[in-house]
Protein backbone atom coordinates (compact mmCIF):
# COMPACT_ATOMS: atom_id res chain seq x y z
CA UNK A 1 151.51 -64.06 16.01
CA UNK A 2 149.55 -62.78 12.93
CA UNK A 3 150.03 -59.50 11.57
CA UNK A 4 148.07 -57.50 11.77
CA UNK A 5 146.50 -55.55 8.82
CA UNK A 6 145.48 -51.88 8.70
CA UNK A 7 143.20 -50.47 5.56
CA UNK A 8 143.54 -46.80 5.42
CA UNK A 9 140.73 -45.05 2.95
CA UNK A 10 142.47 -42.72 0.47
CA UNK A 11 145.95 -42.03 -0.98
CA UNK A 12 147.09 -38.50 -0.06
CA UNK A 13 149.86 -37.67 1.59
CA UNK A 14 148.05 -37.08 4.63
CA UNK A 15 148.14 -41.05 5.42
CA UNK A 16 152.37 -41.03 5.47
CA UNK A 17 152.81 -40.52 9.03
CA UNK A 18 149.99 -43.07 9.75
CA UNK A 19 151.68 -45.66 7.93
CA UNK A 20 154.98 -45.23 8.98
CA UNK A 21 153.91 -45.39 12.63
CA UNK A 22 151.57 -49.03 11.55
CA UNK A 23 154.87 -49.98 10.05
CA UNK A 24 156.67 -49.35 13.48
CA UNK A 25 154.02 -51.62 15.26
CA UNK A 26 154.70 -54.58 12.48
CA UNK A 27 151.18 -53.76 10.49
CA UNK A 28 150.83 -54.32 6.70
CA UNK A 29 148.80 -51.73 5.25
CA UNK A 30 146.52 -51.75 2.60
CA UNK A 31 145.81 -47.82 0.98
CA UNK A 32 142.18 -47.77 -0.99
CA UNK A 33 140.42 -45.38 -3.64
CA UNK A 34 140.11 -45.29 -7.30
CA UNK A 35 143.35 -43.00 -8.24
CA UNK A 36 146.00 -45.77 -8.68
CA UNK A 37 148.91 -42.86 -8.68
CA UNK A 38 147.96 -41.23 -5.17
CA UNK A 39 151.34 -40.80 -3.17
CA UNK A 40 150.25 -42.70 -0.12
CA UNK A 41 149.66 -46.22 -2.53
CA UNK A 42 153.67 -46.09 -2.91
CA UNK A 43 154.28 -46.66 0.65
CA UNK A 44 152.14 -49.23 1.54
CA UNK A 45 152.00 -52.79 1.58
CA UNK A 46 149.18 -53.21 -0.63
CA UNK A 47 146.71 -51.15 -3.04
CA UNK A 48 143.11 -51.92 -3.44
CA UNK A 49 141.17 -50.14 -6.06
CA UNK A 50 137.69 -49.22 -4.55
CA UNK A 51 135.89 -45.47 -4.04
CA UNK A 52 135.93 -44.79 -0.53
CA UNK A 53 132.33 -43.39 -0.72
CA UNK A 54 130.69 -46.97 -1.65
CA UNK A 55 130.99 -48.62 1.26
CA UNK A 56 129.40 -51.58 0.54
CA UNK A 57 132.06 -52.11 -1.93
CA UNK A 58 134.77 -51.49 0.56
CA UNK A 59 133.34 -53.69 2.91
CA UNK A 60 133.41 -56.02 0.60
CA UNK A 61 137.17 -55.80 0.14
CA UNK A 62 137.64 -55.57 3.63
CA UNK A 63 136.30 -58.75 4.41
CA UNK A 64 138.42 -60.69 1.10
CA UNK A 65 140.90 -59.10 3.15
CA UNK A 66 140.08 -59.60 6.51
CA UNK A 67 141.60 -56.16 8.09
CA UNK A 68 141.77 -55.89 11.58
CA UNK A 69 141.54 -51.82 11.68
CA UNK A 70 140.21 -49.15 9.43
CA UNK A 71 141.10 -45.33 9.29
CA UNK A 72 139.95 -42.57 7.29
CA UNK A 73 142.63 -40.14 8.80
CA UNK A 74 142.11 -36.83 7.39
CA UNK A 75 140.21 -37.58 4.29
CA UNK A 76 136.82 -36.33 5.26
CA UNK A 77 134.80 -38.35 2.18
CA UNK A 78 135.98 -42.05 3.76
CA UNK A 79 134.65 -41.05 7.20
CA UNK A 80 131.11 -42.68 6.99
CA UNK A 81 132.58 -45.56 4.97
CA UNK A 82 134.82 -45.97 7.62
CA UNK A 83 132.35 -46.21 10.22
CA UNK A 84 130.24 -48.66 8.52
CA UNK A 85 132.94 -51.14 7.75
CA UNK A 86 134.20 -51.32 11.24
CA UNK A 87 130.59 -51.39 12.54
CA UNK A 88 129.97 -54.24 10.37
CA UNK A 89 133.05 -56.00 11.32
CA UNK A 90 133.87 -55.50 14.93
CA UNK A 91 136.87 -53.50 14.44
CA UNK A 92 137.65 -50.50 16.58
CA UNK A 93 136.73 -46.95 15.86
CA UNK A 94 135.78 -43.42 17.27
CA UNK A 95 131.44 -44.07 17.06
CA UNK A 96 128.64 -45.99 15.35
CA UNK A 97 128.39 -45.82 12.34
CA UNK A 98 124.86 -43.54 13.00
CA UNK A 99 126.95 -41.16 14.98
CA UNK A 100 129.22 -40.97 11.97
CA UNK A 101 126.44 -40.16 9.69
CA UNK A 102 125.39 -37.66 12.18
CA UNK A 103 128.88 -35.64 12.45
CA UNK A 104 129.84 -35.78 8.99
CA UNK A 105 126.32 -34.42 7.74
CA UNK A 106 126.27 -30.45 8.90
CA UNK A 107 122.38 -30.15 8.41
CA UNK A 108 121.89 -33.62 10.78
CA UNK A 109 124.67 -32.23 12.89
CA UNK A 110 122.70 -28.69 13.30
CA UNK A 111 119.52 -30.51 14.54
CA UNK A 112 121.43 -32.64 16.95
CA UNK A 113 122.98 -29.46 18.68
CA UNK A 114 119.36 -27.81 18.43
CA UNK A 115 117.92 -31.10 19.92
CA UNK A 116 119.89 -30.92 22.83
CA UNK A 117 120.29 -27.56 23.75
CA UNK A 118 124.22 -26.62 22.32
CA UNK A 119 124.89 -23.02 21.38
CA UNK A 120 123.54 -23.37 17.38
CA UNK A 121 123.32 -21.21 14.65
CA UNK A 122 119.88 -20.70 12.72
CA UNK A 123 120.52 -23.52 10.20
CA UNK A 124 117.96 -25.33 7.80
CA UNK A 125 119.12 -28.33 5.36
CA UNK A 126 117.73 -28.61 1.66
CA UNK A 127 117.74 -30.78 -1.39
CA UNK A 128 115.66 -28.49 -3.31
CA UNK A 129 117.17 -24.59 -4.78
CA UNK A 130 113.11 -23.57 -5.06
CA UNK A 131 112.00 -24.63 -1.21
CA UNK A 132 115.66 -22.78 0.12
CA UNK A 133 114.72 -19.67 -1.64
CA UNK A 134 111.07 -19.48 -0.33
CA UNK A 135 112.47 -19.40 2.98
CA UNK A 136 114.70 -16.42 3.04
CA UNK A 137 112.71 -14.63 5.69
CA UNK A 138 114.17 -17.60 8.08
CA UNK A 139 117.15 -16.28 8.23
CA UNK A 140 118.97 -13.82 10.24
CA UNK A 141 121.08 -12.13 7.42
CA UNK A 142 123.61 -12.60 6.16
CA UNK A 143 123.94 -15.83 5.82
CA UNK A 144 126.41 -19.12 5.07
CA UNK A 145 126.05 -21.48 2.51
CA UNK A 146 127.50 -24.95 2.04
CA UNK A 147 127.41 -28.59 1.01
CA UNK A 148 126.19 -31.01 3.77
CA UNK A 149 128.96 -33.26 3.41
CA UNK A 150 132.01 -31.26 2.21
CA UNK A 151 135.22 -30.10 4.06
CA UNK A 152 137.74 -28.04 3.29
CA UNK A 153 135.27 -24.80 3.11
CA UNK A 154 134.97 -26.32 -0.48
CA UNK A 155 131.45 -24.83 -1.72
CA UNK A 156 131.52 -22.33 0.75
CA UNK A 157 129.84 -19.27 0.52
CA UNK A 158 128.94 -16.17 2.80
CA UNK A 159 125.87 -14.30 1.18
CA UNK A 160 124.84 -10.75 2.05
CA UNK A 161 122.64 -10.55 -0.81
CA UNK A 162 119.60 -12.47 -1.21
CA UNK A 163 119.37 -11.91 -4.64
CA UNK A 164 122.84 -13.91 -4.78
CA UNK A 165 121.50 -16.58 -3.32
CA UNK A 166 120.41 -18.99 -5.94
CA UNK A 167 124.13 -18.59 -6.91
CA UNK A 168 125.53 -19.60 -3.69
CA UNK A 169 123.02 -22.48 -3.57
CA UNK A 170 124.54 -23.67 -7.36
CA UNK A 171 128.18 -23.40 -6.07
CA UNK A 172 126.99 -25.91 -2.77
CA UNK A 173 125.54 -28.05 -4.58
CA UNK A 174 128.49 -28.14 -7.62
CA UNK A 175 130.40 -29.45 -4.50
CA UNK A 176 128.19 -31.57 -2.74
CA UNK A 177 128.25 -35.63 -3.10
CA UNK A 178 124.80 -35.95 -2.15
CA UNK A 179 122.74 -33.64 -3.87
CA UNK A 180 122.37 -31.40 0.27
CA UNK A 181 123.07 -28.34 1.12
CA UNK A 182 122.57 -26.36 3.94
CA UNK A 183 121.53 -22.24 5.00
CA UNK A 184 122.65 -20.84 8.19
CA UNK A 185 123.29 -17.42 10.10
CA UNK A 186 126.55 -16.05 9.46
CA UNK A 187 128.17 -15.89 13.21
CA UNK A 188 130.15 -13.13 13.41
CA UNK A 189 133.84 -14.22 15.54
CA UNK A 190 135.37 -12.36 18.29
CA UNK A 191 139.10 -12.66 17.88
CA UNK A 192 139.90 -16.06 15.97
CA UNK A 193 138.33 -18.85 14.28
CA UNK A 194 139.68 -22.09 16.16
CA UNK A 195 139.41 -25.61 16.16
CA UNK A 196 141.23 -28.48 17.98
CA UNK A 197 142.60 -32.20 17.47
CA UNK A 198 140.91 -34.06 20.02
CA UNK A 199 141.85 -37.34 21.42
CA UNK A 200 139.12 -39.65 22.87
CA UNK A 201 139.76 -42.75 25.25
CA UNK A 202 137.25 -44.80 26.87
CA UNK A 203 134.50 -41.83 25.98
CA UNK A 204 137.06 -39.05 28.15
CA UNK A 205 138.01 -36.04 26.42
CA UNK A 206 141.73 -36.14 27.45
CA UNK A 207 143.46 -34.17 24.60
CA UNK A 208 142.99 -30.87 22.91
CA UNK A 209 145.40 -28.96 20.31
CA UNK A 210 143.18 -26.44 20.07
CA UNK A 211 144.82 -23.83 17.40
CA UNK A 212 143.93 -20.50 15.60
CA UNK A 213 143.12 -20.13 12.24
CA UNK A 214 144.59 -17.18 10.07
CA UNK A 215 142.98 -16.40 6.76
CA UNK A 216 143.73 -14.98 3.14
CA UNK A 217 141.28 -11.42 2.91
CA UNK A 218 142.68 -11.63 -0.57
CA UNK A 219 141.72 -15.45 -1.73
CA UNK A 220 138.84 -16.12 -3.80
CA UNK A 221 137.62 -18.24 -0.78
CA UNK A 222 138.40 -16.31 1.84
CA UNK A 223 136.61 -18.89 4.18
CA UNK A 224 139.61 -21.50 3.61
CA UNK A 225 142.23 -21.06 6.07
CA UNK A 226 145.60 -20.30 4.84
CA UNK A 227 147.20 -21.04 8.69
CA UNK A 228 146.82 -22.83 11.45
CA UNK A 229 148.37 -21.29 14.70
CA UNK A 230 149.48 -23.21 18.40
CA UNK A 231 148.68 -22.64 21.18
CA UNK A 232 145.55 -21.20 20.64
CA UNK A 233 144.93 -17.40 22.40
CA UNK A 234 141.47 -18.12 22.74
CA UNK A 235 140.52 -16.95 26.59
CA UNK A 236 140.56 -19.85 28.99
CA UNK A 237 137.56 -19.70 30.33
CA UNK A 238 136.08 -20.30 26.60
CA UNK A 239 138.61 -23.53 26.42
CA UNK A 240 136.94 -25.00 29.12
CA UNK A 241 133.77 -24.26 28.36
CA UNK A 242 134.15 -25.72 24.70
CA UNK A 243 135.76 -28.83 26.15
CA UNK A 244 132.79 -28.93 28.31
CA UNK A 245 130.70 -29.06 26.04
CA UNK A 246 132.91 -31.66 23.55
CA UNK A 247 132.50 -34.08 26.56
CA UNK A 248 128.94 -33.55 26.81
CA UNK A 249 128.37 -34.08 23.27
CA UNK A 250 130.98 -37.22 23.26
CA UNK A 251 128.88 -38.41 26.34
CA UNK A 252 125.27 -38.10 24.26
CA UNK A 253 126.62 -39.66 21.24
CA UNK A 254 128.17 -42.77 23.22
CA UNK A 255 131.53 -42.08 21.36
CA UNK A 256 134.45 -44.42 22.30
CA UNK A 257 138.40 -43.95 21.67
CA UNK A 258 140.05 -42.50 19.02
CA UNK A 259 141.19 -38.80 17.07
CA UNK A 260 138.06 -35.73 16.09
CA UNK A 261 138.96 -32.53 14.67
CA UNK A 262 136.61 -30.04 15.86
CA UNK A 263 136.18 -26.18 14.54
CA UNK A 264 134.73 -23.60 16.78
CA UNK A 265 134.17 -20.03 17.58
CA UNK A 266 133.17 -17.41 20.23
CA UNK A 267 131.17 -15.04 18.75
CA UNK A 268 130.31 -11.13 19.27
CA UNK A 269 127.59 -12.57 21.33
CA UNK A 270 129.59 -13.58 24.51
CA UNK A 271 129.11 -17.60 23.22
CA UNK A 272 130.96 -20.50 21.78
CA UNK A 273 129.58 -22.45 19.31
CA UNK A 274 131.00 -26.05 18.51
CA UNK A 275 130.40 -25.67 14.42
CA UNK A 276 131.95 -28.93 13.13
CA UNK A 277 133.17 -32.09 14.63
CA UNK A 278 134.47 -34.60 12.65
CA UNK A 279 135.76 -38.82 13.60
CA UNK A 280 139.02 -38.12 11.70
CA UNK A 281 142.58 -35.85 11.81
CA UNK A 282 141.69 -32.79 10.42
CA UNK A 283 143.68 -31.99 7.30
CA UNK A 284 146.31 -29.73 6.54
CA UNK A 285 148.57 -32.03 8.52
CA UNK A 286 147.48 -30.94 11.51
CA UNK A 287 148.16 -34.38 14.02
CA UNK A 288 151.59 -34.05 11.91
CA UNK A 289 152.26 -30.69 13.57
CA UNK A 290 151.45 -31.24 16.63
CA UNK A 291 153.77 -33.86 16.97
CA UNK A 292 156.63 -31.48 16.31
CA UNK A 293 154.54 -28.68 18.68
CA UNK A 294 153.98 -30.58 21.88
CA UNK A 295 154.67 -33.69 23.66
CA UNK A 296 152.40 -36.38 22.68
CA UNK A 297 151.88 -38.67 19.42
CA UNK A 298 148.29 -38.85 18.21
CA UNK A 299 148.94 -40.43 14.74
CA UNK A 300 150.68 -43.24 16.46
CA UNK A 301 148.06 -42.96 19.42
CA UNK A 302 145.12 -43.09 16.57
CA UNK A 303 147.24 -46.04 14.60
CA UNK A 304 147.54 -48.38 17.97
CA UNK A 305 143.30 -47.19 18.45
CA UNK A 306 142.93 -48.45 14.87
CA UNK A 307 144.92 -52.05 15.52
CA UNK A 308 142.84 -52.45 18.97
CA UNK A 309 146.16 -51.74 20.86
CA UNK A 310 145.57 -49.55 24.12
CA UNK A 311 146.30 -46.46 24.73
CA UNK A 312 148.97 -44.89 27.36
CA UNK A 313 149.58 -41.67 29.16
CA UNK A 314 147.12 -39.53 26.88
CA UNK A 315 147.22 -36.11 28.31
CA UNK A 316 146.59 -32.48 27.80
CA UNK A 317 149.40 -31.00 25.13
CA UNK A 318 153.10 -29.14 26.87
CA UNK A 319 154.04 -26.98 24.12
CA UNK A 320 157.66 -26.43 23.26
CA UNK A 321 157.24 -22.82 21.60
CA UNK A 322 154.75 -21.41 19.30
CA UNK A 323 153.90 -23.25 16.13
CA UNK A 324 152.02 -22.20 12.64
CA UNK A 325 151.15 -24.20 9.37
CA UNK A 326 151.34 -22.34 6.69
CA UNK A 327 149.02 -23.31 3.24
CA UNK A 328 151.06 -22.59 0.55
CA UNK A 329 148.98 -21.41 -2.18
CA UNK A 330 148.69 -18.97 -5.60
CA UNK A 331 146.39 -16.09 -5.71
CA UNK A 332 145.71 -17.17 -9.82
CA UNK A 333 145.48 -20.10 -11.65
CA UNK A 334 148.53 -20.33 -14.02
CA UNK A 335 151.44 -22.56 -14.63
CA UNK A 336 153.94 -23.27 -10.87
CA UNK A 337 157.50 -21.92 -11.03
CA UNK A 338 158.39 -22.00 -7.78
CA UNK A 339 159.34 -21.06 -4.37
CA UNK A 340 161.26 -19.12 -2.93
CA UNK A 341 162.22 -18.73 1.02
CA UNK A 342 164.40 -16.08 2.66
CA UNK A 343 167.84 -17.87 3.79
CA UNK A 344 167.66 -16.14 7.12
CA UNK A 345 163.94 -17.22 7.90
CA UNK A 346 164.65 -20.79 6.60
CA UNK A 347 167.26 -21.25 8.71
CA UNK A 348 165.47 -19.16 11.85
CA UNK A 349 162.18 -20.67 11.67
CA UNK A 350 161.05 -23.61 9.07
CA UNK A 351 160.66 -27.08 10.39
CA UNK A 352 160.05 -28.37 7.44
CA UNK A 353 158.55 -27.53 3.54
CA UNK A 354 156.35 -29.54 1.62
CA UNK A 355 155.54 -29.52 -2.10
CA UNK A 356 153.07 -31.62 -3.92
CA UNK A 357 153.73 -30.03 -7.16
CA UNK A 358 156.74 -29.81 -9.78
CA UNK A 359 157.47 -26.80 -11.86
CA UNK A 360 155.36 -26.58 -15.01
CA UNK A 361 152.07 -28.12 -12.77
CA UNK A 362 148.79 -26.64 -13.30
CA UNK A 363 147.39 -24.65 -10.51
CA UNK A 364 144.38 -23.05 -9.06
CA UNK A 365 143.28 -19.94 -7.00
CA UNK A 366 142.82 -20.43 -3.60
CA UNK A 367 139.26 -21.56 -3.45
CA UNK A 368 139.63 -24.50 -1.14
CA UNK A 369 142.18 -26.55 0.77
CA UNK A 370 142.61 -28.85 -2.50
CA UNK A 371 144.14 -25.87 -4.50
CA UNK A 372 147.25 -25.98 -1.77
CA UNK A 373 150.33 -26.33 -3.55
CA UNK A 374 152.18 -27.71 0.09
CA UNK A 375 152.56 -26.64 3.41
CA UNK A 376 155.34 -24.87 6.22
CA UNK A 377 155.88 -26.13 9.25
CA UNK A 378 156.98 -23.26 11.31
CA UNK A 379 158.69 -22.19 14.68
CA UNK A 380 158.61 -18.88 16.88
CA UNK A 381 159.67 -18.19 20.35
CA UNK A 382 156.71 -15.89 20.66
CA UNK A 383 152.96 -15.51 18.93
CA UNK A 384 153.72 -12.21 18.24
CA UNK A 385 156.65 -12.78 16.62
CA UNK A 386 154.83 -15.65 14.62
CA UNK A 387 151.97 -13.10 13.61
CA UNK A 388 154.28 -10.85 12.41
CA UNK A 389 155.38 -13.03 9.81
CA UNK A 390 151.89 -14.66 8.94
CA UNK A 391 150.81 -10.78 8.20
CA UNK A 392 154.17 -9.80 6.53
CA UNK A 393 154.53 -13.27 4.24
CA UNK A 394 155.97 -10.60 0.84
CA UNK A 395 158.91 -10.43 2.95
CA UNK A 396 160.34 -13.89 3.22
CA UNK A 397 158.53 -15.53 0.58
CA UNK A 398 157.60 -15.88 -2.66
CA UNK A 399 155.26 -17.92 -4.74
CA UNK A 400 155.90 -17.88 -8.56
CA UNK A 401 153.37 -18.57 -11.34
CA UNK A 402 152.98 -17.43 -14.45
């Protein structure tokens, strides 16, 4: 039998677990993008030296290497790329490649909810700082601004201001790969942000992690959540009702098998709006969580989608406790130190730490999920025991720079 071969766009750690679990099921895996010394490239079978955002150019690759199965799991720029190349080569994946251009573009994804009657904010898409700024009067204020095509609430802004709009606009499009940025209401939440990894097979909605996002009030982008929480509190009725309307959308958009993370709210209104939904793991090592959370494995369930293997017992996640990610990050840019843990809570409640810099690094203020210096994986036999420690972090740890 041939093996089979797996090309996974990007090199961040994100893409371990995914190759371990293609290693399990005798893949070789080639990693691609253009930074040579990206983690992932040391555990794979192969490097290929390509930007994941030409995807002509990968395709072309991809075919010199004739790949059976392409993933862009978790990095949010390879997405459409991905898409293409396994349109263009018969190779499994979540949707068509114009789906894909759909989700992963927030102005086309606004109009498609509008189109077909999904709870939407007021949202316009613009290429031009002079046509956006004609049309504040659109707007309910205030207002959110972002890059069509970014995640990571990297270019994010929330604007109360309209004279600080043209500003906003600058920062979208300092962040933006296109050149697009889009203007929309500001929503405002009852109780938590949330989101959810999805699992997809056959076009069935059969899996959802949904989770609760916790936030730092004191980060210069206070838009870029700091946690992720399981299981989510948000009221049942709104679960269903946003899984409802995940199918529906699924079901219009002809989507087939595979992993979506999806962010949503209820708002002060009384409805739930679906704001992003993406053909990918979200990041922040979400799927990775999970697996430790509850009782199915949707990296290796997305890895066998990938290598058109099928796909057994998929079902609704049994949670074994109550789980949080933590974002470790500094509130100034400086020079790392480093970490320190309480004994007690190590020992009590960490699954696991992560690090992905080295004392001396460089880093950043918290103004996007690229300035996290790692991540917790933790464990609590109750939420409110878990919230208490999200809210009271000065007491167990401690994040040097200088």
């Amino acid at each position: 039998m041939t093996q089979k071969k797996l090309m996974l766009l990007g090199g961040l750690r994100y893409l371990l677990p995914v190759i371990e679990e293609a290693h399990k099921l005798g893949a070789y895996v080639i990693t691609a993008d253009y930074l040579p010394d990206n983690i992932a490239h040391k555990y794979s079978d192969e490097y290929c030296n390509v930007s994941i955002i030409d995807k002509d150019a990968v395709l072309k690759e991809a075919q010199r290497l004739q790949i059976d199965g392409i993933l862009s799991h978790a990095v949010d720029p390879g997405v459409v790329t991905a898409a293409y190349v396994a349109e263009k080569m018969g190779l499994p994946f979540q949707c068509s490649y114009k789906t894909a251009c759909i989700l992963q573009d927030k102005h086309l994804f606004r109009k498609f909810l509008s189109d077909n009657g999904f709870n939407c904010p007021n949202a316009k898409g613009y290429n031009n700082i002079e046509e956006a700024l004609n049309d504040v009067n659109y707007f309910n204020w205030p207002v959110i601004v972002k890059p069509v095509d970014s995640a990571g609430s990297k270019g994010v802004t929330r604007v109360d201001d309209k004279s600080k709009l043209k500003e906003a606009i600058e920062f979208a499009l300092s962040e933006s790969h296109n050149g697009y940025f889009i203007i929309e209401d500001f929503l405002e939440k009852q109780g938590f942000s949330a989101g959810s990894e999805s699992f997809v097979v056959d076009g069935k909605l059969l899996y959802n992690g949904f989770y609760d996002q916790y936030f730092d009030k004191n980060a210069i982008n206070p838009y870029t959540p700091s946690a992720e929480v399981w299981p989510s509190i948000m009221e049942q009725k709104y679960q269903e009702e946003i899984k409802s309307e995940l199918q529906r959308l699924f079901t219009l958009l002809e989507v087939t098998t595979g992993l979506f993370n999806v962010e949503c709210r209820v708002c002060t209104n009384g409805k739930a709006y679906l704001m992003e939904v993406s053909p990918r793991a979200g990041g922040n090592r979400l799927a990775e969580l999970l697996n430790y959370a509850a009782d199915v494995n949707i990296n290796a369930a997305e890895t066998r989608k990938a290598l058109g293997l099928s796909i057994e017992n998929m079902h609704e996640p049994n949670y074994k406790g109550h789980f949080a990610i933590l974002v470790l990050h500094s509130d100034k840019t400086g020079v790392f130190q480093s970490v320190e843990i309480a004994s007690k809570f190590i020992k009590e409640h960490v699954i696991e730490e992560e690090l992905r810099i080295k004392e001396g690094d460089i880093v950043y203020s918290f103004t996007g999920a690229n300035a996290a210096l790692g991540t917790l994986f933790l464990r609590f036999d109750s939420r409110e025991e878990l919230a208490f420690a999200l809210e009271n972090q000065s007491t167990w740890l401690k994040i040097n720079v200088k």
